[in-house]
Structure formats: structure tokens, C-alpha cells
C-alpha atoms as a PDB file:
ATOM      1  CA  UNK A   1     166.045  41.627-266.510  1.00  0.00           C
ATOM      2  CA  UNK A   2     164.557  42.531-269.932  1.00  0.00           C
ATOM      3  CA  UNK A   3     161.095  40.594-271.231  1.00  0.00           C
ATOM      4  CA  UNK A   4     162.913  39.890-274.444  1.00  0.00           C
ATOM      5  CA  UNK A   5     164.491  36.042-274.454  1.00  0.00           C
ATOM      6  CA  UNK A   6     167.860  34.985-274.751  1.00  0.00           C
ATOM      7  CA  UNK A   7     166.892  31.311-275.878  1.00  0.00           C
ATOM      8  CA  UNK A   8     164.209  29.183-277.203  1.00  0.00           C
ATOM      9  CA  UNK A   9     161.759  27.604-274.866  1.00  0.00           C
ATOM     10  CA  UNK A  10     161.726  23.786-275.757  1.00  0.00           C
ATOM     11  CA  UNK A  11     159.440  22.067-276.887  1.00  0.00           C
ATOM     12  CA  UNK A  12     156.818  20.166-274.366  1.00  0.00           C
ATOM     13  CA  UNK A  13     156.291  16.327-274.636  1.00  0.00           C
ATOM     14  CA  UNK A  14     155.561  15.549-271.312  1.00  0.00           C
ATOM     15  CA  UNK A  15     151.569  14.427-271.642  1.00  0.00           C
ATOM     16  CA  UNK A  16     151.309  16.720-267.853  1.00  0.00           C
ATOM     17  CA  UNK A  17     152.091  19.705-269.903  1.00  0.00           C
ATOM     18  CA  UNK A  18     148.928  19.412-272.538  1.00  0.00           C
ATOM     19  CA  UNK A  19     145.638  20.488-273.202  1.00  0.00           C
ATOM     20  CA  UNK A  20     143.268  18.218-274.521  1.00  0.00           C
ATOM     21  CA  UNK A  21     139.792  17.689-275.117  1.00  0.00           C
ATOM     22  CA  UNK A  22     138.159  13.943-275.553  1.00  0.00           C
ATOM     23  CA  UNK A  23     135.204  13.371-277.213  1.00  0.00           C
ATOM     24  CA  UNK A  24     133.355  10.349-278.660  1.00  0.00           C
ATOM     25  CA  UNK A  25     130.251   8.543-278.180  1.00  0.00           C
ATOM     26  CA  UNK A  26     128.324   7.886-274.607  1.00  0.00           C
ATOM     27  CA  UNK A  27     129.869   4.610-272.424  1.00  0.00           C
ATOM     28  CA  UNK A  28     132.948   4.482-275.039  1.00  0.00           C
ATOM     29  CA  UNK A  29     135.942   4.234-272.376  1.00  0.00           C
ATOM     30  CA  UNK A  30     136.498   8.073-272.134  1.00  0.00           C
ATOM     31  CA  UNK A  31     136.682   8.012-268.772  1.00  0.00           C
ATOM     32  CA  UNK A  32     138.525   4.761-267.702  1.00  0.00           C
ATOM     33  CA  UNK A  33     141.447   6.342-270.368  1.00  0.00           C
ATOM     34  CA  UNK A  34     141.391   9.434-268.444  1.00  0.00           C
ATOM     35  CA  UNK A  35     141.510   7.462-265.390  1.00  0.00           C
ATOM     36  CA  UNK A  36     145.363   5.457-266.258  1.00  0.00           C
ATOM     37  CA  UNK A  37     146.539   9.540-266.560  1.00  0.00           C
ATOM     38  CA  UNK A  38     149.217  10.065-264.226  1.00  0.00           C
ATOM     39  CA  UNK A  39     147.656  11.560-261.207  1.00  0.00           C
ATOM     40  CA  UNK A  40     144.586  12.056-262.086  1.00  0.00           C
ATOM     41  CA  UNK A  41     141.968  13.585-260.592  1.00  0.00           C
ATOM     42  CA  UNK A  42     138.216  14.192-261.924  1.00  0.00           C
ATOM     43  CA  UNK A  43     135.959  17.162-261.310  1.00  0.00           C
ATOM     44  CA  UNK A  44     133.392  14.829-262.079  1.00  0.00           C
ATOM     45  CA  UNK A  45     130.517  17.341-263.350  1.00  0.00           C
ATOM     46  CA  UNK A  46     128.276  14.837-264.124  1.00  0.00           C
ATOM     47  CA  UNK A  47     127.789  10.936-262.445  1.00  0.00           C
ATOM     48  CA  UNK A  48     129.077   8.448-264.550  1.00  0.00           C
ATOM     49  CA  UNK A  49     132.461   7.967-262.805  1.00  0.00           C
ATOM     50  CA  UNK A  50     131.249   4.388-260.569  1.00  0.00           C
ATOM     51  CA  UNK A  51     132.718   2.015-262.092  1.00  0.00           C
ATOM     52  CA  UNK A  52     136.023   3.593-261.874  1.00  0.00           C
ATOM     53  CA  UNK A  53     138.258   3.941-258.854  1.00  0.00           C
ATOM     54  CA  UNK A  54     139.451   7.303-259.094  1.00  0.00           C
ATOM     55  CA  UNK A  55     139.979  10.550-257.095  1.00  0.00           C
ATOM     56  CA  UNK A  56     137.136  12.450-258.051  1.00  0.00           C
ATOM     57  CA  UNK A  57     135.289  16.323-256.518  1.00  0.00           C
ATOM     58  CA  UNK A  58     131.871  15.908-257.238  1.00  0.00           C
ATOM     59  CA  UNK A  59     131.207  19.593-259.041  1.00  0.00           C
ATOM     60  CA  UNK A  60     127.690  20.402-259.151  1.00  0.00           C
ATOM     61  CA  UNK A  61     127.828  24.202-259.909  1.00  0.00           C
ATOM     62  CA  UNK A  62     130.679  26.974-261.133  1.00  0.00           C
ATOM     63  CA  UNK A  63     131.203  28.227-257.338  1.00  0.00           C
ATOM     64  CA  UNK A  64     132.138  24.549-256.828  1.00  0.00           C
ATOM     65  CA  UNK A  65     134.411  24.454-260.157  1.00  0.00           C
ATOM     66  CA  UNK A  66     136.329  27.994-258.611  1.00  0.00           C
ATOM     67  CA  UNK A  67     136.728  26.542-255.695  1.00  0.00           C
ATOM     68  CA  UNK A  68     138.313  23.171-256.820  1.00  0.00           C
ATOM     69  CA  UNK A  69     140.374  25.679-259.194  1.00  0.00           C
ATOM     70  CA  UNK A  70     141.653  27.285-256.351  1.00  0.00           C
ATOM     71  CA  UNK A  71     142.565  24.306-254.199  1.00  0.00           C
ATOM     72  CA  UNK A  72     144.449  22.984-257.505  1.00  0.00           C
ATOM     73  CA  UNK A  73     146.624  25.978-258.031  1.00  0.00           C
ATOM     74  CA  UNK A  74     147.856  25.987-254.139  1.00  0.00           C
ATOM     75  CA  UNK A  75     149.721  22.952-255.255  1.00  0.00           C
ATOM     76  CA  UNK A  76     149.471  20.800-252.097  1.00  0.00           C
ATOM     77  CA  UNK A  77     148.965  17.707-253.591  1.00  0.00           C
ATOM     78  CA  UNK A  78     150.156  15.083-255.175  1.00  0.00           C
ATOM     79  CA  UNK A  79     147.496  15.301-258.831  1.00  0.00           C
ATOM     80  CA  UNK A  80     149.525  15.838-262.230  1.00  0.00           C
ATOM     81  CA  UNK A  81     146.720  15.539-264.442  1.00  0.00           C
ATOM     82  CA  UNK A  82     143.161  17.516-263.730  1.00  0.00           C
ATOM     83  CA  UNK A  83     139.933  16.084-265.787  1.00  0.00           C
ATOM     84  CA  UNK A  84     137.431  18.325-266.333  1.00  0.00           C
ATOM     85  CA  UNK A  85     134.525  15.607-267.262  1.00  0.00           C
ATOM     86  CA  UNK A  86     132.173  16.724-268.800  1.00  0.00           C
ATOM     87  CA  UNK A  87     133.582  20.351-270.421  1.00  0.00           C
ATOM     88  CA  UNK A  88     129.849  20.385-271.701  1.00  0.00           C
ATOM     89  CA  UNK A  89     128.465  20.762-267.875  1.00  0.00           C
ATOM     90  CA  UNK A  90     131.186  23.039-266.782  1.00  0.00           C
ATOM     91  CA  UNK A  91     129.860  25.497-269.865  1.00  0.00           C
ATOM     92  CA  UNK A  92     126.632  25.179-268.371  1.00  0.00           C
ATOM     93  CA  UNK A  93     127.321  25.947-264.564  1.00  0.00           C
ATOM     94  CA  UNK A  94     128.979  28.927-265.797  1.00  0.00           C
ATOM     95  CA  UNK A  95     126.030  30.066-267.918  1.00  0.00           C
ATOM     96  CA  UNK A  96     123.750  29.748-264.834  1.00  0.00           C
ATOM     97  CA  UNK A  97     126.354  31.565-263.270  1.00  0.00           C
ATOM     98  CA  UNK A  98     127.006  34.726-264.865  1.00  0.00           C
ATOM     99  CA  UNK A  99     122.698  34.539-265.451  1.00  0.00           C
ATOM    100  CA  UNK A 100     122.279  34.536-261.644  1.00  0.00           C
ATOM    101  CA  UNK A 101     125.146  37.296-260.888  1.00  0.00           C
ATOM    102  CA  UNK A 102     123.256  39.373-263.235  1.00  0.00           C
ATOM    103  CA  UNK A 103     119.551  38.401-262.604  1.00  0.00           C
ATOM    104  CA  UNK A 104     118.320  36.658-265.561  1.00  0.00           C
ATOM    105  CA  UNK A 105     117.396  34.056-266.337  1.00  0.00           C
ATOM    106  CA  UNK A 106     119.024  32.884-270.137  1.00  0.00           C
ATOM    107  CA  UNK A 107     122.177  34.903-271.446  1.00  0.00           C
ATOM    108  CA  UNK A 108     120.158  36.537-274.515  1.00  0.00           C
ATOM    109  CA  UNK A 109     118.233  38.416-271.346  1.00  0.00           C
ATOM    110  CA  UNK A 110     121.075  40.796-271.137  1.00  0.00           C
ATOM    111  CA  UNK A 111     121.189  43.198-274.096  1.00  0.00           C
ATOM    112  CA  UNK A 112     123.434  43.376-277.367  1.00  0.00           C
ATOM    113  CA  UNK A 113     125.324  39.975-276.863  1.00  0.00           C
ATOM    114  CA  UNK A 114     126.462  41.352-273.294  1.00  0.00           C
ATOM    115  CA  UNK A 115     125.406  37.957-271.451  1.00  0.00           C
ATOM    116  CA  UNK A 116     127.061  35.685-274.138  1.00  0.00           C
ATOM    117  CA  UNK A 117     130.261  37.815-273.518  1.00  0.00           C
ATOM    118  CA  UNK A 118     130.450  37.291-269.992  1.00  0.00           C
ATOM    119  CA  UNK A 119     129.487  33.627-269.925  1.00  0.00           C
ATOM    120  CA  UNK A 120     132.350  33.382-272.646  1.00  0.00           C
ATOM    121  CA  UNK A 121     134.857  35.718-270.917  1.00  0.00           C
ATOM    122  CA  UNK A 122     134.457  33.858-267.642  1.00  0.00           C
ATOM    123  CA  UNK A 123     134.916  30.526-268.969  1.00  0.00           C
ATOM    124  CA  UNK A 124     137.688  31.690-271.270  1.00  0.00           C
ATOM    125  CA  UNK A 125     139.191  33.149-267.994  1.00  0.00           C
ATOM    126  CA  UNK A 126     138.793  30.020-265.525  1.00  0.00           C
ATOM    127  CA  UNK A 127     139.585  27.404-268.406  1.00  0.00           C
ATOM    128  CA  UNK A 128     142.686  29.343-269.639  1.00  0.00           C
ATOM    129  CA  UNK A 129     143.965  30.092-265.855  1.00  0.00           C
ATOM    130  CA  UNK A 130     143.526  26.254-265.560  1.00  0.00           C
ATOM    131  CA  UNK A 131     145.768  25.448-268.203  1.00  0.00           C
ATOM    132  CA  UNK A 132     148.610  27.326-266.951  1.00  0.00           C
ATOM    133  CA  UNK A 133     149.166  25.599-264.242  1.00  0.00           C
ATOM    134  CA  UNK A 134     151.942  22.863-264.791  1.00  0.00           C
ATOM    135  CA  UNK A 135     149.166  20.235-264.724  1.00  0.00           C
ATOM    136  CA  UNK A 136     147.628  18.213-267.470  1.00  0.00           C
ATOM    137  CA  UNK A 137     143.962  19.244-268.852  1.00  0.00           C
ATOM    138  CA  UNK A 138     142.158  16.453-270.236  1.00  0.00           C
ATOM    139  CA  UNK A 139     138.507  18.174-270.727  1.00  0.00           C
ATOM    140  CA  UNK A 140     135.804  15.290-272.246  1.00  0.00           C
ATOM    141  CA  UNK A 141     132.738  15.703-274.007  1.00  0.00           C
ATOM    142  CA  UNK A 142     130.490  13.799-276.092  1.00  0.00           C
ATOM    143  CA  UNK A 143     130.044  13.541-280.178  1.00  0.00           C
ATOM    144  CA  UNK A 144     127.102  14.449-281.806  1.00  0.00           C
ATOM    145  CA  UNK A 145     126.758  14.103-286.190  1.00  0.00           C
ATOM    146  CA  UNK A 146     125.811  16.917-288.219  1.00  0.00           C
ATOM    147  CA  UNK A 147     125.358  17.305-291.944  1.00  0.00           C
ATOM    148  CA  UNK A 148     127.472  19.625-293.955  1.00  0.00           C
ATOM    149  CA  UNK A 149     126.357  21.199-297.092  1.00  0.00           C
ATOM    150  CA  UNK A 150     128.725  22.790-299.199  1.00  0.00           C
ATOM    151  CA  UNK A 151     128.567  24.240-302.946  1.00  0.00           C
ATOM    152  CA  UNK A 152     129.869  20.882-304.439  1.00  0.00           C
ATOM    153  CA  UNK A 153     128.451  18.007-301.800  1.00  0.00           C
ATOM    154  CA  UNK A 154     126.983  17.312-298.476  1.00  0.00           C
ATOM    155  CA  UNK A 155     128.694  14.770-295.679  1.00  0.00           C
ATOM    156  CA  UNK A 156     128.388  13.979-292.429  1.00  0.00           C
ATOM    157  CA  UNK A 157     130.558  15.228-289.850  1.00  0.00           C
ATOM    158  CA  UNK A 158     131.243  14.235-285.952  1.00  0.00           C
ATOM    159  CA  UNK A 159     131.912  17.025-283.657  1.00  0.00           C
ATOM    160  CA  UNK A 160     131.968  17.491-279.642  1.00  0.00           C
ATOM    161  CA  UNK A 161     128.354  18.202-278.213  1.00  0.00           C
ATOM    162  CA  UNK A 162     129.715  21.713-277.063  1.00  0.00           C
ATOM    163  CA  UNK A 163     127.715  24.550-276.817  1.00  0.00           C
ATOM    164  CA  UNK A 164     129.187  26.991-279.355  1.00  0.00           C
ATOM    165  CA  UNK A 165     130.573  29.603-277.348  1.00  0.00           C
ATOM    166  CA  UNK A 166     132.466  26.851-275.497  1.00  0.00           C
ATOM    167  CA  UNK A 167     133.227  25.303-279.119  1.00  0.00           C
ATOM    168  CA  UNK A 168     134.795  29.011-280.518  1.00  0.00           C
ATOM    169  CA  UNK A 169     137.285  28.803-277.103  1.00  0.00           C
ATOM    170  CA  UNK A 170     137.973  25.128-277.328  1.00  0.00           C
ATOM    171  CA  UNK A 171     139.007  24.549-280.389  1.00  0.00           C
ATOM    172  CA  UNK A 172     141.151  27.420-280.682  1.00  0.00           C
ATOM    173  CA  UNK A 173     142.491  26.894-277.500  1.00  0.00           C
ATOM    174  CA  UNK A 174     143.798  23.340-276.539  1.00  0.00           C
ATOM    175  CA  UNK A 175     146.668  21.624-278.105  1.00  0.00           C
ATOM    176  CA  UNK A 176     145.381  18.353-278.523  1.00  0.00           C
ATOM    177  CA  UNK A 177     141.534  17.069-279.885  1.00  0.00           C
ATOM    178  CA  UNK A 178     141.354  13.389-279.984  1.00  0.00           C
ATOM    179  CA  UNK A 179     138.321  11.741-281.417  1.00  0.00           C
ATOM    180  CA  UNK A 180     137.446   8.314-280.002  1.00  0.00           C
ATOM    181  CA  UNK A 181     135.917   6.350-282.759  1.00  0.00           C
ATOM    182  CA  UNK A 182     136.059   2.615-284.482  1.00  0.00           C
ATOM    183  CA  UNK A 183     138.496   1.517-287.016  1.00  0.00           C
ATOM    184  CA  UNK A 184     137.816  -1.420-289.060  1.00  0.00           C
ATOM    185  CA  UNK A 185     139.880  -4.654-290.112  1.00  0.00           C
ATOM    186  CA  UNK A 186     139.131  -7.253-292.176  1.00  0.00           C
ATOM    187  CA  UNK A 187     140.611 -10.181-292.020  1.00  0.00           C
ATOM    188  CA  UNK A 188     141.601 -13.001-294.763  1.00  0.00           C
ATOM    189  CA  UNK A 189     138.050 -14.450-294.246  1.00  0.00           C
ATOM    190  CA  UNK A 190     136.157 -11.294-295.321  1.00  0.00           C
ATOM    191  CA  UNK A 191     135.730 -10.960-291.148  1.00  0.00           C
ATOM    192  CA  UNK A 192     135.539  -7.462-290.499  1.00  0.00           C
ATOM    193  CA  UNK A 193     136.332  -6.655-286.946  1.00  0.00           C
ATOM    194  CA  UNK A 194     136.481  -3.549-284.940  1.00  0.00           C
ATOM    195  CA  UNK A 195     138.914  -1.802-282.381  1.00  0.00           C
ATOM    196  CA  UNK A 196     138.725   1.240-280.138  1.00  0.00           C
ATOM    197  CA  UNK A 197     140.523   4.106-281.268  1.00  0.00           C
ATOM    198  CA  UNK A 198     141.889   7.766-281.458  1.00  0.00           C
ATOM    199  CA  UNK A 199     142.106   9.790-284.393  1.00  0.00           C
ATOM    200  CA  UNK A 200     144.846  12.693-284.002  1.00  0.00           C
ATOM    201  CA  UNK A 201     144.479  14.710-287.270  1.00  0.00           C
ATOM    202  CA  UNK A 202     141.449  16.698-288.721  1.00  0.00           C
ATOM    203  CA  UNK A 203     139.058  15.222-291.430  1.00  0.00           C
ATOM    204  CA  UNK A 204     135.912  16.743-292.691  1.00  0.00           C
ATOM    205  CA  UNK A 205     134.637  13.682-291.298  1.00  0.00           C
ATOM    206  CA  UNK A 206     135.434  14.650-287.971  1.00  0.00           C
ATOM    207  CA  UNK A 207     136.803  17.132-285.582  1.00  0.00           C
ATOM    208  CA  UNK A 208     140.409  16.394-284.539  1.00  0.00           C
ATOM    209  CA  UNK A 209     144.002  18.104-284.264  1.00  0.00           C
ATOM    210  CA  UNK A 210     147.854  17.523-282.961  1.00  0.00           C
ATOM    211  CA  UNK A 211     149.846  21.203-282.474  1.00  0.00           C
ATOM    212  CA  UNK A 212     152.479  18.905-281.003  1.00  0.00           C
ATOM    213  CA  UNK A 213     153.025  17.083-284.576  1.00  0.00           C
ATOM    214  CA  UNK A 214     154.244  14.054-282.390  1.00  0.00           C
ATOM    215  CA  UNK A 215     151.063  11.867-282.478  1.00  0.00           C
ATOM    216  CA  UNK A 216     150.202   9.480-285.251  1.00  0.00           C
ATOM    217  CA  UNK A 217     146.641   9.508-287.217  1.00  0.00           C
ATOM    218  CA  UNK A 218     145.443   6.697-284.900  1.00  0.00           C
ATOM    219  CA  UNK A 219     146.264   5.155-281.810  1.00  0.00           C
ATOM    220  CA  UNK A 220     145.047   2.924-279.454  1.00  0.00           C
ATOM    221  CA  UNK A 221     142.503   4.118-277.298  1.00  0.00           C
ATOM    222  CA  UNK A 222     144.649   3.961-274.551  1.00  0.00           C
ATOM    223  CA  UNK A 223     146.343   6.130-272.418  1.00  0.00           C
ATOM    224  CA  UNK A 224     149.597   4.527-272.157  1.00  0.00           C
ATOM    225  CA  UNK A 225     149.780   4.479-275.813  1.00  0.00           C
ATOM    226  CA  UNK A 226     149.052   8.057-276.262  1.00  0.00           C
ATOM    227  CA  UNK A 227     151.736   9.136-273.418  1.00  0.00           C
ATOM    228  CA  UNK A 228     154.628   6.887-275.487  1.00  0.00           C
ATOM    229  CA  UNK A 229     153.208   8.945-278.606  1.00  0.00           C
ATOM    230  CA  UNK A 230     154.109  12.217-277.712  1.00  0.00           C
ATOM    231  CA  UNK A 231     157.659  11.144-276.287  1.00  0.00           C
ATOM    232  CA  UNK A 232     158.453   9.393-279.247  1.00  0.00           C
ATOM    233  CA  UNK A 233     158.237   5.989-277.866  1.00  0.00           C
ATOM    234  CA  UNK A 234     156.563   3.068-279.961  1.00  0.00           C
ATOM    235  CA  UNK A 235     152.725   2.903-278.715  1.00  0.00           C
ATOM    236  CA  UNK A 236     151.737  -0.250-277.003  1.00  0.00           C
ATOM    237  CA  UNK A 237     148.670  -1.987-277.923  1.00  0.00           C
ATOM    238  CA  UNK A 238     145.648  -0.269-275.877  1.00  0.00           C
ATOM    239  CA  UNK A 239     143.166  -2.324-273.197  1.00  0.00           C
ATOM    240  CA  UNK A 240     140.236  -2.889-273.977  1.00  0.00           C
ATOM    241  CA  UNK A 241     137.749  -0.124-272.356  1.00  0.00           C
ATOM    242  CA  UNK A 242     133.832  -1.061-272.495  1.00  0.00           C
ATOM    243  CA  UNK A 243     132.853   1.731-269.708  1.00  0.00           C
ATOM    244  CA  UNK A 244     131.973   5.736-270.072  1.00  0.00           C
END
């Protein structure tokens, strides 16, 4: 049998076949969307996950993320969607990681670059080998503002909190980034009101992308909504989510 293919591979709509990474503000309802994912589980790298009722692994280092990995990929289970929450911590373990398999103490320890390659080749590798399996990734992290200066103006622009080696494989990497922000509405009163949201398609104002080309601009920040989405379906309107 020859490598070369005989027919397209079509495409993937199933939300248990995509890669996404979540960010937005602290205690915004990352978490309980994550949560209505079909089969969820957490590898909860940081507490936060209480007021939820969720299967969750309690990950407190990257021995404990490759081990989690490793019961995942066996298969004996009944989980469709992994959430890696936060991405942010899991970047971290695996910085102390490489730092302590190579006796040092910070990454910049090891000489030309060599430590910022390893932390970056690892988590490329573990991340990567992750998304392969026929699981969903939903990886979350939080949203920090920085200013943007260019020839012509300077703005503001809202981006995940991710260490920038993480950031570089990220971005580049996952199919989906959904920004969880606020959109307006006024009413006929001059009432302006706000609802929970996700934005689906990049801005200099913020971070945010769709390879799928099936999501609109905003949805409901709601899980069910986003699922219908990427069928094609109509989204529903989104509950309300006032946790993580």
C-alpha cells in the first residue's frame, strides 16, 4: 500500500476532533463551559475546579501530566474531550522539568538557547502527541492587555497570559482560539447591557482564530452553542456562567 492517497480526507466538524485554546479573564465561566464538553475530563493544573462537578486528575507536576497522557492514550475509558486547565501551568511544570533533568535551575542556565529548546521541544512533543489522539483538546488560559505601538498608532490588545515559547507553539498549532469577552447592547432606553461571549475571528484588538471557517464572529459563551456552530446547526442561546 503506497503513502500517496487515493481520496480526500473530509473535513472534521465533530467538536471531539478539535484543538482549542480558551482564554479570557479570571472567574469568567471558562471552566463551567469546558465542563458541558462531551466527556470531559480536567487535568486540573491549578485549583479552581470546586464549584464544578466534574471528572478531574489533580496535576501538580509534568511527571504527573505524562502519566495522565499515558493513561489517556490506552483508551479505556469512556472521556471524549481532555481539558488541559490551565495550558499556562502545564508550560511551567515542563520548564521545571527539563531544568531539573538537566540540573539548573532557570532554562537560560543551559547555554546558547539549549534549555529554551528543550522546554519547547518537550512541550511541543507531549501537547502535539495529545492532540492526535481522537479526543477533543480544550487547553484554557487567562488574558492579559498589552499596548501595541506601530508606525501609524498605538492600541490595546488582549492576548492569553502564555509564556512565549508556549505562545510561538500555540498559536500556530491549534485549530480553534476563542476569546471570552463582553459584548454590549443597548436597548431603546439608552440601557446598555452586557452578555458573555466568544469571539471566533482575529482583531488587533484581540487574539482569536477559526481554521474550520464554520464558526460565526460571536457566539454565546456556551458550549452547546459552540458544538451546533461547527456542525452547522443554529446556536442556541448560552447559560449564564458566573464561575472560573
Amino acid at each position: 500500500m503506497g503513502m500517496i492517497p487515493k481520496e480526500k480526507t473530509p473535513k472534521k466538524t465533530d467538536p471531539a476532533d478539535q484543538t482549542v485554546l480558551l482564554y479570557g479573564p479570571q472567574k469568567y465561566g471558562k471552566s463551567t463551559l469546558c465542563a458541558q464538553a462531551d466527556g470531559a475530563l480536567f487535568l486540573a493544573t491549578e485549583p479552581g475546579l470546586n464549584h464544578l462537578e466534574v471528572f478531574q486528575a489533580a496535576i501538580s507536576d509534568w511527571e504527573e501530566m505524562l502519566a495522565a497522557l499515558a493513561e489517556v492514550a490506552k483508551g479505556d475509558h469512556p472521556f471524549r474531550t481532555v481539558i488541559i486547565d490551565t495550558v499556562d501551568n502545564a508550560y511551567k511544570f515542563c520548564t521545571q522539568y527539563i531544568c531539573a533533568k538537566n540540573g539548573v535551575k532557570h532554562p537560560a542556565d543551559l547555554p546558547y538557547g539549549k534549555g529554551y529548546a528543550l522546554v519547547n521541544n518537550e512541550f511541543h512533543r507531549v501537547i502535539n502527541k495529545l492532540a492526535q489522539l481522537p479526543y477533543g483538546l480544550i487547553m484554557t488560559s487567562h488574558a492579559q492587555e498589552r499596548e501595541v505601538e506601530t508606525r501609524n498608532e498605538k492600541y490595546s490588545r488582549t492576548t492569553p497570559t502564555l509564556p512565549e515559547g508556549a505562545r510561538k507553539i500555540l498559536l500556530g498549532f491549534v485549530d480553534i482560539i476563542l476569546f471570552c469577552d463582553l459584548d454590549p447592547h443597548t436597548d431603546t432606553e439608552g440601557k446598555t447591557t452586557y452578555r458573555r461571549v466568544l469571539r471566533t475571528k482575529p482583531s488587533k484588538h484581540f487574539e482569536a482564530g477559526d481554521r474550520t471557517g464554520k464558526l460565526p464572529a460571536v457566539l454565546p459563551m456556551d458550549y452547546a452553542a459552540f458544538a451546533a456552530a461547527l456542525v452547522g446547526e443554529k446556536p442556541r442561546s448560552g447559560k449564564k456562567a458566573n464561575s472560573k
